[in-house]
C-alpha atoms as a PDB file:
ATOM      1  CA  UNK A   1      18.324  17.664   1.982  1.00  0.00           C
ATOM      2  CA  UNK A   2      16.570  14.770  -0.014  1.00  0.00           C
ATOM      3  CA  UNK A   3      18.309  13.806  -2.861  1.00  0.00           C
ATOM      4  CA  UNK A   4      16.803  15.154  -6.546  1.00  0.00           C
ATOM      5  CA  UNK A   5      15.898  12.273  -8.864  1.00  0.00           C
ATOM      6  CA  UNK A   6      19.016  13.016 -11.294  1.00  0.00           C
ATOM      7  CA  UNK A   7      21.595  12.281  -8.070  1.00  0.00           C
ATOM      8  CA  UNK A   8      20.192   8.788  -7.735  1.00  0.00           C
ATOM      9  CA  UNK A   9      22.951   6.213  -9.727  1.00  0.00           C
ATOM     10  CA  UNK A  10      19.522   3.903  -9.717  1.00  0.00           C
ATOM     11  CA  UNK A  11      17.596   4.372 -13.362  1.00  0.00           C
ATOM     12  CA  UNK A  12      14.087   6.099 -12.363  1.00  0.00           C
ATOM     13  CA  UNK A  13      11.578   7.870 -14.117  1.00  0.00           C
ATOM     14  CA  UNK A  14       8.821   9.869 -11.770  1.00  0.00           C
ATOM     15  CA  UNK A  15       5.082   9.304 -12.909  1.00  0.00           C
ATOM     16  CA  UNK A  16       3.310  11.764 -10.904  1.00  0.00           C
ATOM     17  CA  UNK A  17       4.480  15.489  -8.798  1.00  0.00           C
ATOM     18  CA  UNK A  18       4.014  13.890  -5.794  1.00  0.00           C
ATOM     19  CA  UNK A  19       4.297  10.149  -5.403  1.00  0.00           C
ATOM     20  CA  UNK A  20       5.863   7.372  -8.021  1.00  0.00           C
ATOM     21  CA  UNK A  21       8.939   6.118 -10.539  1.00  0.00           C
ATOM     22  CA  UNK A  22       9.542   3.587 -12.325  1.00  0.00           C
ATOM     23  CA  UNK A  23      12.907   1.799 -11.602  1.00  0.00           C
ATOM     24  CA  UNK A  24      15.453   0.398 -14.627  1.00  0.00           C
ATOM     25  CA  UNK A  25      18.276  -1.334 -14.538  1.00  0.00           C
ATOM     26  CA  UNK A  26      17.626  -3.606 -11.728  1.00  0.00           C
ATOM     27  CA  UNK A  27      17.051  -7.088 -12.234  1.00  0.00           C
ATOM     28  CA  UNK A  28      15.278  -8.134  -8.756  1.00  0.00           C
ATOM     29  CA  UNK A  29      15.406 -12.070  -9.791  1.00  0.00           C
ATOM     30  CA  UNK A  30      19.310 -11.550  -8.746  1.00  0.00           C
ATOM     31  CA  UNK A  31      20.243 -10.127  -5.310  1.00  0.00           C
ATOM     32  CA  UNK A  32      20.860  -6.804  -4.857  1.00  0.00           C
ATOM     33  CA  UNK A  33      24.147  -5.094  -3.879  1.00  0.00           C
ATOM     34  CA  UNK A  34      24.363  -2.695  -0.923  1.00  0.00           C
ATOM     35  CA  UNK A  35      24.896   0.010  -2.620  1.00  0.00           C
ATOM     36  CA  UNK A  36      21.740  -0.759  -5.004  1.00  0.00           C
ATOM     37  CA  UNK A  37      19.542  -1.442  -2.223  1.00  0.00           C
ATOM     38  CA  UNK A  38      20.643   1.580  -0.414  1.00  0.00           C
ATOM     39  CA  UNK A  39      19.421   3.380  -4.114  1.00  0.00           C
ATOM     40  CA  UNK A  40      16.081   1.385  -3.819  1.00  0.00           C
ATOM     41  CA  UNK A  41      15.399   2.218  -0.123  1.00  0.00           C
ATOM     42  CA  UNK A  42      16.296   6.221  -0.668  1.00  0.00           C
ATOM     43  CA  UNK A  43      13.940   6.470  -3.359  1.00  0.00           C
ATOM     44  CA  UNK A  44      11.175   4.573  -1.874  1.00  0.00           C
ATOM     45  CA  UNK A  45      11.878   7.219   0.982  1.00  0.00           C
ATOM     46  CA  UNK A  46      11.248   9.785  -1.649  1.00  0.00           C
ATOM     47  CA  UNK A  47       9.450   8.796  -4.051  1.00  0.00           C
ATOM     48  CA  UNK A  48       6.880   6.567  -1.993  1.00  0.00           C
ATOM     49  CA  UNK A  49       6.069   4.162  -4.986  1.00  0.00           C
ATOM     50  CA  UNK A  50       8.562   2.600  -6.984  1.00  0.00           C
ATOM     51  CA  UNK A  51       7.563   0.297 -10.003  1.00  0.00           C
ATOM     52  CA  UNK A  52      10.163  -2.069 -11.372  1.00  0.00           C
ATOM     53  CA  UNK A  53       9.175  -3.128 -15.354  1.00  0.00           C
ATOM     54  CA  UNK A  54       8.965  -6.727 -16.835  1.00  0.00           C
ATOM     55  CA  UNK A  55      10.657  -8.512 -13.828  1.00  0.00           C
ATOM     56  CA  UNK A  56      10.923 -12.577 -13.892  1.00  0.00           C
ATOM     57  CA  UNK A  57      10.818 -13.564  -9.963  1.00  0.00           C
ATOM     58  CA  UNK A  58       9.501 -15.992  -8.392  1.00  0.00           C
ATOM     59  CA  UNK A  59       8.364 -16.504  -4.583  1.00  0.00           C
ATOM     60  CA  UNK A  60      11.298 -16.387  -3.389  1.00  0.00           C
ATOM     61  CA  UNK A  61      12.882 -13.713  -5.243  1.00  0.00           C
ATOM     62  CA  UNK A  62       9.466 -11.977  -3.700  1.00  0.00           C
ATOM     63  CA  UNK A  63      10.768 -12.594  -0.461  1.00  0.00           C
ATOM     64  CA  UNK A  64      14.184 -12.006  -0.372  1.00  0.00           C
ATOM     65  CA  UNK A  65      13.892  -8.452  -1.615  1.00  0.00           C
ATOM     66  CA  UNK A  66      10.842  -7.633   0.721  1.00  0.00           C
ATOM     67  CA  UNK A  67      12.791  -8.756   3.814  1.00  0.00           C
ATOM     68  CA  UNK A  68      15.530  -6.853   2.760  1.00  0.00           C
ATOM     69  CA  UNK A  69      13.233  -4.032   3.727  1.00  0.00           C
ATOM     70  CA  UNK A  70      12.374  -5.652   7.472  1.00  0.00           C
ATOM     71  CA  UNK A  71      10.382  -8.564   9.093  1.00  0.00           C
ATOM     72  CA  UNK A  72       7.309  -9.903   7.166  1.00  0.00           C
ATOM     73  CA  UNK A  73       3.522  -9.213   8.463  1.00  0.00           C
ATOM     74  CA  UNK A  74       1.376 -11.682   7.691  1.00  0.00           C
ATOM     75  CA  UNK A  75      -1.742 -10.888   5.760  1.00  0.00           C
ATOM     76  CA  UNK A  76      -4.486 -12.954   7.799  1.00  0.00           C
ATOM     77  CA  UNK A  77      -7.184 -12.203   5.484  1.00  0.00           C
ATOM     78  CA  UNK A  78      -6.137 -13.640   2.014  1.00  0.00           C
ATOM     79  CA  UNK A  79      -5.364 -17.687   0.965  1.00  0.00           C
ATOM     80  CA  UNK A  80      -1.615 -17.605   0.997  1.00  0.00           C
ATOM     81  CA  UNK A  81       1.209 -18.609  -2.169  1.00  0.00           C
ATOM     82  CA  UNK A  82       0.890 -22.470  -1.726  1.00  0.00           C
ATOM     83  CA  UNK A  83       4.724 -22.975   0.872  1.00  0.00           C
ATOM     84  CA  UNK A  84       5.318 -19.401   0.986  1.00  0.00           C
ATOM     85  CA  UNK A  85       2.972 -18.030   4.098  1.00  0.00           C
ATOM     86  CA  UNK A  86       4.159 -14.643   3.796  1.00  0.00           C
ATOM     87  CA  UNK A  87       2.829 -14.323   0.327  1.00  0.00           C
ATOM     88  CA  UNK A  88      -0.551 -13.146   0.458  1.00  0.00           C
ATOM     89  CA  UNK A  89      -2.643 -14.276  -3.244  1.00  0.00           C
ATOM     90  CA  UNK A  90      -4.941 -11.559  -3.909  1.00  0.00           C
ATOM     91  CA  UNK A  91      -6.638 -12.976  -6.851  1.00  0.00           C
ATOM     92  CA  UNK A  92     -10.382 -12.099  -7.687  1.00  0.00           C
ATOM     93  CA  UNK A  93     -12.374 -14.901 -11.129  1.00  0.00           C
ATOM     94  CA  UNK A  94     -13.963 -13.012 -13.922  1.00  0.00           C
ATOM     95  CA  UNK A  95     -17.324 -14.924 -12.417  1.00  0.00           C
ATOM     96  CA  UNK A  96     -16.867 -13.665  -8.821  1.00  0.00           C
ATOM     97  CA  UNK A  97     -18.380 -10.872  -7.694  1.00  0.00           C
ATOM     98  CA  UNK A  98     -17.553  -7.335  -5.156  1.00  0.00           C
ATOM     99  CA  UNK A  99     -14.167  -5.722  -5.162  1.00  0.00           C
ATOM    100  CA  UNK A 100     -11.552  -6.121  -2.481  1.00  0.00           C
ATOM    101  CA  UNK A 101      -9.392  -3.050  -1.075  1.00  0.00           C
ATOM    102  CA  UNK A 102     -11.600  -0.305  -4.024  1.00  0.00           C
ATOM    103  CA  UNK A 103     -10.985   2.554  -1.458  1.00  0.00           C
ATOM    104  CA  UNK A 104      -8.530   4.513  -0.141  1.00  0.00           C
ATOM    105  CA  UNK A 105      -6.210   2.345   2.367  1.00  0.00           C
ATOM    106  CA  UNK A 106      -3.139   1.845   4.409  1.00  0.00           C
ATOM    107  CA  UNK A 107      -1.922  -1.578   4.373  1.00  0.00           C
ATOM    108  CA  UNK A 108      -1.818  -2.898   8.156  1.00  0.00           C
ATOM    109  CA  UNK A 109      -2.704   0.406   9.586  1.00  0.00           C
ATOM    110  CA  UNK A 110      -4.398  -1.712  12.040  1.00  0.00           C
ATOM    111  CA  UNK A 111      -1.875  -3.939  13.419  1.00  0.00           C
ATOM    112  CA  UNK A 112      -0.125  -2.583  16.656  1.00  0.00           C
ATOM    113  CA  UNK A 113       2.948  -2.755  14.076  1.00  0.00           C
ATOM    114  CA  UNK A 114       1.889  -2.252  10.970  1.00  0.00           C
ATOM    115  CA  UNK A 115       3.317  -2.290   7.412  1.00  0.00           C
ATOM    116  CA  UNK A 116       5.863   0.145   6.424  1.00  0.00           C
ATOM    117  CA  UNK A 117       4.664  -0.738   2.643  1.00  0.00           C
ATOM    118  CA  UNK A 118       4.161  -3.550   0.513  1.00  0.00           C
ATOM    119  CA  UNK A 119       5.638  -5.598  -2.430  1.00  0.00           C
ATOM    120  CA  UNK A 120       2.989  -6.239  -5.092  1.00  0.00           C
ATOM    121  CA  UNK A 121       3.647  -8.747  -7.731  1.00  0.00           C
ATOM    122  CA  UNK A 122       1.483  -8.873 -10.392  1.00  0.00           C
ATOM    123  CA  UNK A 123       0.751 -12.312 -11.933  1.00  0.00           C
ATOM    124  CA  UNK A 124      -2.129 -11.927 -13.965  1.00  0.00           C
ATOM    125  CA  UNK A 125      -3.960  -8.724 -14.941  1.00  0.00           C
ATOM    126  CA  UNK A 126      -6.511  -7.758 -17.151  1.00  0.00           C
ATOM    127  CA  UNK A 127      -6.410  -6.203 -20.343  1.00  0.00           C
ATOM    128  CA  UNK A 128      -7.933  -3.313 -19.748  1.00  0.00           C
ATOM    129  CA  UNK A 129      -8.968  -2.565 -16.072  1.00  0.00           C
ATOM    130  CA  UNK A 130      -8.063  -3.542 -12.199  1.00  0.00           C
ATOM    131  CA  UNK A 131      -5.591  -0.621 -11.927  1.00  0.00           C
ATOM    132  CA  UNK A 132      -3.993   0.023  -8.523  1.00  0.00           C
ATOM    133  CA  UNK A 133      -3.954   4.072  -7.547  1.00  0.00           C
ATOM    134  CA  UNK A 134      -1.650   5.461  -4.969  1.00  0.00           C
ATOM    135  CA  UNK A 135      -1.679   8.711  -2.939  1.00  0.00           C
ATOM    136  CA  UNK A 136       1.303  10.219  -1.473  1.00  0.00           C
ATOM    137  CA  UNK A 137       0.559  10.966   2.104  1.00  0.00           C
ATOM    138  CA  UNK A 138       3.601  13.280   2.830  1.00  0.00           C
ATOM    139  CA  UNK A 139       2.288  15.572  -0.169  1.00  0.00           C
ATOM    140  CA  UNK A 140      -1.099  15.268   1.444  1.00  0.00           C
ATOM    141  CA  UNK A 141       0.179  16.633   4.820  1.00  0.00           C
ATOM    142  CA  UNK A 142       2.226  19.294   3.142  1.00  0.00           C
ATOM    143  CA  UNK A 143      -0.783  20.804   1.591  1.00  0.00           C
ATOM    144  CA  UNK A 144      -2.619  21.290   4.637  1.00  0.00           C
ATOM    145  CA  UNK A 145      -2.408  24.754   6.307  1.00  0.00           C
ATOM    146  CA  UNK A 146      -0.260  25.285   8.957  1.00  0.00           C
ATOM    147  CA  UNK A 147      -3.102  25.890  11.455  1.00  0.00           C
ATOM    148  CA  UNK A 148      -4.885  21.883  10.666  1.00  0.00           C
ATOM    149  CA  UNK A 149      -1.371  20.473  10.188  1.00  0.00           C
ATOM    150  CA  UNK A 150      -0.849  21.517  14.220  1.00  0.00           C
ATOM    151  CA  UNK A 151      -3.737  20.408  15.426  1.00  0.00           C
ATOM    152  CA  UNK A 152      -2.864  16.969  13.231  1.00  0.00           C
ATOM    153  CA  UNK A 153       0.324  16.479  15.126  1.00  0.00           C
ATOM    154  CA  UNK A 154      -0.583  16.419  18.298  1.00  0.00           C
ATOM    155  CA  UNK A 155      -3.357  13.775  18.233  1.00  0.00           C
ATOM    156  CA  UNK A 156      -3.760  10.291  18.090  1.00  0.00           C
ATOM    157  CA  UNK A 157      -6.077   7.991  15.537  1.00  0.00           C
ATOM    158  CA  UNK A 158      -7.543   4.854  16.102  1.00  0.00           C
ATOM    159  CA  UNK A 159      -8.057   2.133  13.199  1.00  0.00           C
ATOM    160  CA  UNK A 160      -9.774  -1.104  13.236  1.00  0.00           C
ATOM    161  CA  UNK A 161     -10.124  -4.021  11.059  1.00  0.00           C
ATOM    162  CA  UNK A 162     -13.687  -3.554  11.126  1.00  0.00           C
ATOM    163  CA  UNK A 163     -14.686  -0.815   9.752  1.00  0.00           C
ATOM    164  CA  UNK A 164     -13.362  -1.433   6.306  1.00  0.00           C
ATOM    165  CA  UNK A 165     -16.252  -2.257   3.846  1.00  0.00           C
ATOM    166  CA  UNK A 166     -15.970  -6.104   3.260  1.00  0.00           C
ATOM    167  CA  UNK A 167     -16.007  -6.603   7.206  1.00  0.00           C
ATOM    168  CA  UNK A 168     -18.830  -3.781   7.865  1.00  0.00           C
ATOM    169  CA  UNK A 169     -20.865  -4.762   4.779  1.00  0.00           C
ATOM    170  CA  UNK A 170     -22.874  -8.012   5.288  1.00  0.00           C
ATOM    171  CA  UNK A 171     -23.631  -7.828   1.571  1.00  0.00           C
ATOM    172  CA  UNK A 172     -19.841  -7.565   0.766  1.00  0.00           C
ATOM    173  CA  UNK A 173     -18.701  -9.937   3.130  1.00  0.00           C
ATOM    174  CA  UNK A 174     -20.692 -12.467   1.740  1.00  0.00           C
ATOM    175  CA  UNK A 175     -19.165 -11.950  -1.909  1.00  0.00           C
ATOM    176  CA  UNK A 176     -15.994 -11.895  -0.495  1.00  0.00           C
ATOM    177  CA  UNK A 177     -16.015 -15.117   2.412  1.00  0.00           C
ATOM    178  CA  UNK A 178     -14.439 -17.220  -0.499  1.00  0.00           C
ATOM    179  CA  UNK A 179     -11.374 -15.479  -1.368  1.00  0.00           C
ATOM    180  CA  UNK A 180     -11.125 -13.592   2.006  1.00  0.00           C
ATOM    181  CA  UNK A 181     -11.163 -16.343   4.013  1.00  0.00           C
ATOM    182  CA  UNK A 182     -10.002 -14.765   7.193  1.00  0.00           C
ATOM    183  CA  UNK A 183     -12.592 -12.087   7.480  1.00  0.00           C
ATOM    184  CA  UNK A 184     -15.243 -13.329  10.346  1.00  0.00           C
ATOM    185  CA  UNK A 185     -11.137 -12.953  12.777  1.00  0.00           C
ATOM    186  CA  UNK A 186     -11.878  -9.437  12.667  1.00  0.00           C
ATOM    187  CA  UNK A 187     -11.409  -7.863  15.126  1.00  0.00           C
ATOM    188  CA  UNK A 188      -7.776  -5.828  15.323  1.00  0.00           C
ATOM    189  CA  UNK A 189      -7.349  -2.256  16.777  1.00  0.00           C
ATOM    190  CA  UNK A 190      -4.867  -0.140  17.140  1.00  0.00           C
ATOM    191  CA  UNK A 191      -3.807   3.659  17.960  1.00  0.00           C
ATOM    192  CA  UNK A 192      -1.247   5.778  16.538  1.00  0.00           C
ATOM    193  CA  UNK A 193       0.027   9.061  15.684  1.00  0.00           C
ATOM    194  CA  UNK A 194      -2.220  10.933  13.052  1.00  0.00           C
ATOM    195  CA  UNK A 195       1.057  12.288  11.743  1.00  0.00           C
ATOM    196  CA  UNK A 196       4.440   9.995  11.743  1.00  0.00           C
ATOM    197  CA  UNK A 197       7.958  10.452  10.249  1.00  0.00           C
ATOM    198  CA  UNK A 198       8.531   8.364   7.497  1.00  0.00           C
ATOM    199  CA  UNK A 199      10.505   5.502   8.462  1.00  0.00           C
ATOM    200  CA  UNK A 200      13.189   6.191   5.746  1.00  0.00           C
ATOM    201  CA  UNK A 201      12.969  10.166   4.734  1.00  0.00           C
ATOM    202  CA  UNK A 202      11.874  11.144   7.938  1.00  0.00           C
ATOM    203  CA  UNK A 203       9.651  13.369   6.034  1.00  0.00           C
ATOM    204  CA  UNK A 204       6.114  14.061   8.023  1.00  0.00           C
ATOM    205  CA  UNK A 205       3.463  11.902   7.024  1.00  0.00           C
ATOM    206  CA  UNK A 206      -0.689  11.730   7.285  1.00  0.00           C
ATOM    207  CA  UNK A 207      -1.367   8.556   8.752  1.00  0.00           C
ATOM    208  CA  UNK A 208      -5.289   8.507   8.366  1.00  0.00           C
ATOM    209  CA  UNK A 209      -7.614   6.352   5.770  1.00  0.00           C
ATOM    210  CA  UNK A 210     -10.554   6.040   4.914  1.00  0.00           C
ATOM    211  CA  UNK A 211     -10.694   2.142   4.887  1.00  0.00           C
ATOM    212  CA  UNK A 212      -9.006   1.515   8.288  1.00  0.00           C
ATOM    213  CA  UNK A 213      -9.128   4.458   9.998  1.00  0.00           C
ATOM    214  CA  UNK A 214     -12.023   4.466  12.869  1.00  0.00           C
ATOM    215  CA  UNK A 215     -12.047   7.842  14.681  1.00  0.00           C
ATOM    216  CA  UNK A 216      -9.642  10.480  16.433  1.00  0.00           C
ATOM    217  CA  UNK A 217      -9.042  10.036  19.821  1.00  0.00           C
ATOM    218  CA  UNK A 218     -11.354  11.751  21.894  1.00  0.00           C
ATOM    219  CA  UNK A 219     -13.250  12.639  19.030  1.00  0.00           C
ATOM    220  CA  UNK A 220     -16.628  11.906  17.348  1.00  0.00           C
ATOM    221  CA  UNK A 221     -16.097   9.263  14.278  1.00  0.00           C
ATOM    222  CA  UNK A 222     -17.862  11.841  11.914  1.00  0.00           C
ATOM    223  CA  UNK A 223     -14.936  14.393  12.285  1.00  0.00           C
ATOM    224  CA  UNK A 224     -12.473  11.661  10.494  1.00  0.00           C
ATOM    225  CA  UNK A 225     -14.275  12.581   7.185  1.00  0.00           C
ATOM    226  CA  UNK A 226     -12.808  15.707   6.710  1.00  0.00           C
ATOM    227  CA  UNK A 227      -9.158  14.647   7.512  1.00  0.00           C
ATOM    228  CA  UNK A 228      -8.906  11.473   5.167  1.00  0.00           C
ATOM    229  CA  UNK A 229      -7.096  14.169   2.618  1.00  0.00           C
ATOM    230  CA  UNK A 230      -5.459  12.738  -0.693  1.00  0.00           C
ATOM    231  CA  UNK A 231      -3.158  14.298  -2.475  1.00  0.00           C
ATOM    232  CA  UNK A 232      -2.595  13.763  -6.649  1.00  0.00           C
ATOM    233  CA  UNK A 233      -2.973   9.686  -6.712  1.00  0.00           C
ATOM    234  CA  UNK A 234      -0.605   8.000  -9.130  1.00  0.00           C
ATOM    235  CA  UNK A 235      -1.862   5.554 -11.773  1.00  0.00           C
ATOM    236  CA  UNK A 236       1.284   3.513 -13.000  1.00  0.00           C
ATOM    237  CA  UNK A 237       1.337   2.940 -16.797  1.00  0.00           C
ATOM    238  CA  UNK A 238      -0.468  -0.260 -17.812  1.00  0.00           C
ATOM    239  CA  UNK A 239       3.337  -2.382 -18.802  1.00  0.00           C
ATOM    240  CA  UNK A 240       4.634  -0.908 -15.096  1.00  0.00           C
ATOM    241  CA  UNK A 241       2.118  -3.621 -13.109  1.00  0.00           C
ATOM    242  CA  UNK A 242       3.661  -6.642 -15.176  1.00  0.00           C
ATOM    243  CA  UNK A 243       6.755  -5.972 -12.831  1.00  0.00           C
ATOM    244  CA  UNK A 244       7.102  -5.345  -9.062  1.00  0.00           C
ATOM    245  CA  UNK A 245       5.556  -2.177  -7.343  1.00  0.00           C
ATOM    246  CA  UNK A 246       6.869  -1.282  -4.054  1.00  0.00           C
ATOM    247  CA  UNK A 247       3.788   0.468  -2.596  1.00  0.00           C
ATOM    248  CA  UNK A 248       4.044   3.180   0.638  1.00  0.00           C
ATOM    249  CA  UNK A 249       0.992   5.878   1.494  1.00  0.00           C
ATOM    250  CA  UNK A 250      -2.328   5.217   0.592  1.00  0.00           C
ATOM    251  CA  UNK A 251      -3.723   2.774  -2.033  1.00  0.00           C
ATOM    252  CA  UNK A 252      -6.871   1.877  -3.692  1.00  0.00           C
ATOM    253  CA  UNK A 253      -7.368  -0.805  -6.130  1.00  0.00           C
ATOM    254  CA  UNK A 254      -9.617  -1.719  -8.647  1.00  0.00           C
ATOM    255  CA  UNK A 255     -10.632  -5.017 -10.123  1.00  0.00           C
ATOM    256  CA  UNK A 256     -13.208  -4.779 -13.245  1.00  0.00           C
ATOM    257  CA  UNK A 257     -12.640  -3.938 -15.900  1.00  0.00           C
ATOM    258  CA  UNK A 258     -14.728  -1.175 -18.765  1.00  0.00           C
ATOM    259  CA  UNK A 259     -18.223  -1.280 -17.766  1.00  0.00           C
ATOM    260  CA  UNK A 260     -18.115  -3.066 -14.542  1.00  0.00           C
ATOM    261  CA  UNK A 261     -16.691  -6.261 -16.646  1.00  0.00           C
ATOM    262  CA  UNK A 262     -14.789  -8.194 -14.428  1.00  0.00           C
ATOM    263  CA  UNK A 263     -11.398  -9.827 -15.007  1.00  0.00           C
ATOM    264  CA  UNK A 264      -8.908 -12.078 -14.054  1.00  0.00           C
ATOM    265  CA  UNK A 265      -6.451 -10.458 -11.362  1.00  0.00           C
ATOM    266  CA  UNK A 266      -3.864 -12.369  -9.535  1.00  0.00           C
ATOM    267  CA  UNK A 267      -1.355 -10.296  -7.778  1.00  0.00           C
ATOM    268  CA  UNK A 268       1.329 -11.621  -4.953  1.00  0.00           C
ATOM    269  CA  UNK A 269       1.791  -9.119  -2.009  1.00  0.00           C
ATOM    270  CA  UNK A 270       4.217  -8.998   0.617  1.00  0.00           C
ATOM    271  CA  UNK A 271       4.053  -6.370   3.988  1.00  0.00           C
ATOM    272  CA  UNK A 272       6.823  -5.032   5.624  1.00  0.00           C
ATOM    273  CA  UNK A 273       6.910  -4.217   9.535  1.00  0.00           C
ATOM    274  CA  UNK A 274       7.672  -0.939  11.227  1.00  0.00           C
ATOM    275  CA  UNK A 275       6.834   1.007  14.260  1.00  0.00           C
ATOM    276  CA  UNK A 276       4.730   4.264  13.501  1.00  0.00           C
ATOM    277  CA  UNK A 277       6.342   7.280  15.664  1.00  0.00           C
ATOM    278  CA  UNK A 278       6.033  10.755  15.286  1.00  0.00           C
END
């Protein structure tokens, strides 16, 4: 039986029905005791995005709580923290135009072992603006009807690299060759499951997006369109993003501001490994 949020000693107050807290009383510039980290990682398994409030870290602080969670994939794409290669710098100028990652995606879903989530720190945000929206892919799965959440189970989804817009998109891949350096090494497939236990809750999850996700097996790629389901996104409360957000599911962010303004956005993310099984 998964816990309810009142049994969890951690501090945590849910943002959405069905996906997000944020975390108090856990200073993550100090390391974390067993039994807190055994808090963190339960809720994460429940909760599937947990945002921790005015934190003061620094790289390694970063680092030593994401690998607390498992082995590090490195992000190929993005310029890296300057002696921390694990750190990917997703940072966009107020002059530079296109968005990076403004659709619905899964981290790594392309890798053969991709990320079980990710560690966002942000660094510098906008005023108003550049919000980061999450889905919760269990709830997604759990609305389905029992007859498409059968058929779901049993099959098998490929996902590529290259079918996400900035690599598909001349136009965007041109606005984006300076701070996504790694883009023209496209090129990384992989199948798995369409529906996995989570890692953690071992709750069933919908492991399909529409970013990385090229086609069912056996199946045309114009049938994915009417699987890539999302279920009540969560939008963390401005303060939340000046602290960490552990990230799981699906995830789309955004990086202008009122009127297509753009701003400054620097934010420090960090993937975690794990093997997607049913």
């Amino acid at each position: 039986m998964p816990l309810s949020l009142d049994e969890y000693p951690i501090e945590d107050f849910p943002v959405s029905p069905s996906v997000g807290a944020e975390v108090g009383g856990i200073d993550l510039s100090q390391p974390l005791t067993e039994e807190q980290f055994r808090d963190v990682k339960e809720a994460l398994g429940q909760l599937g995005v947990l945002s921790f409030r005015d934190q003061d870290t620094t790289p390694d602080h970063h680092l030593r709580f994401a690998k607390a969670f498992g082995e590090i994939a490195i992000n190929r794409f993005f310029h890296h923290v300057d002696g921390f290669p694990e750190i990917a710098n997703v940072q966009r100028q107020p002059d530079e135009k296109g968005a990076t990652g403004g659709y619905w995606h899964t981290d790594h879903s392309y890798d053969q072992v991709p990320a079980m989530g990710s560690v966002f720190v942000a660094r510098e945000i906008p005023p108003v603006g550049g919000d980061t929206l999450f889905a919760g892919m269990a709830a997604a799965f759990d609305s389905l009807s029992p007859g498409l959440q059968s058929v779901l189970e049993v099959i098998e989804a490929w996902h590529s690299d290259k079918v996400c817009p900035e690599v598909s998109d001349p136009m965007l891949q041109r606005a984006n060759e300076a701070r996504l350096p790694g883009l023209k090494t496209a090129g990384t497939r992989a199948k798995h499951p369409a529906v996995i236990r989570d890692p953690i809750s071992g709750r069933k999850v919908l492991y399909v997006n529409s970013g990385f996700t090229e086609r069912f097996d056996g199946w045309k790629q114009s049938d994915l369109g009417h699987c890539c389901i999302v279920s009540t996104p969560m939008r963390p409360n401005r303060n939340s993003l000046t602290g960490i957000v552990v990230g799981r599911g699906m995830s789309l962010s955004g990086t202008t501001g009122p009127h297509g303004i753009a701003r400054l956005m620097i934010v420090w993310a960090a993937s975690v490994s794990f093997t997607a099984s049913r």
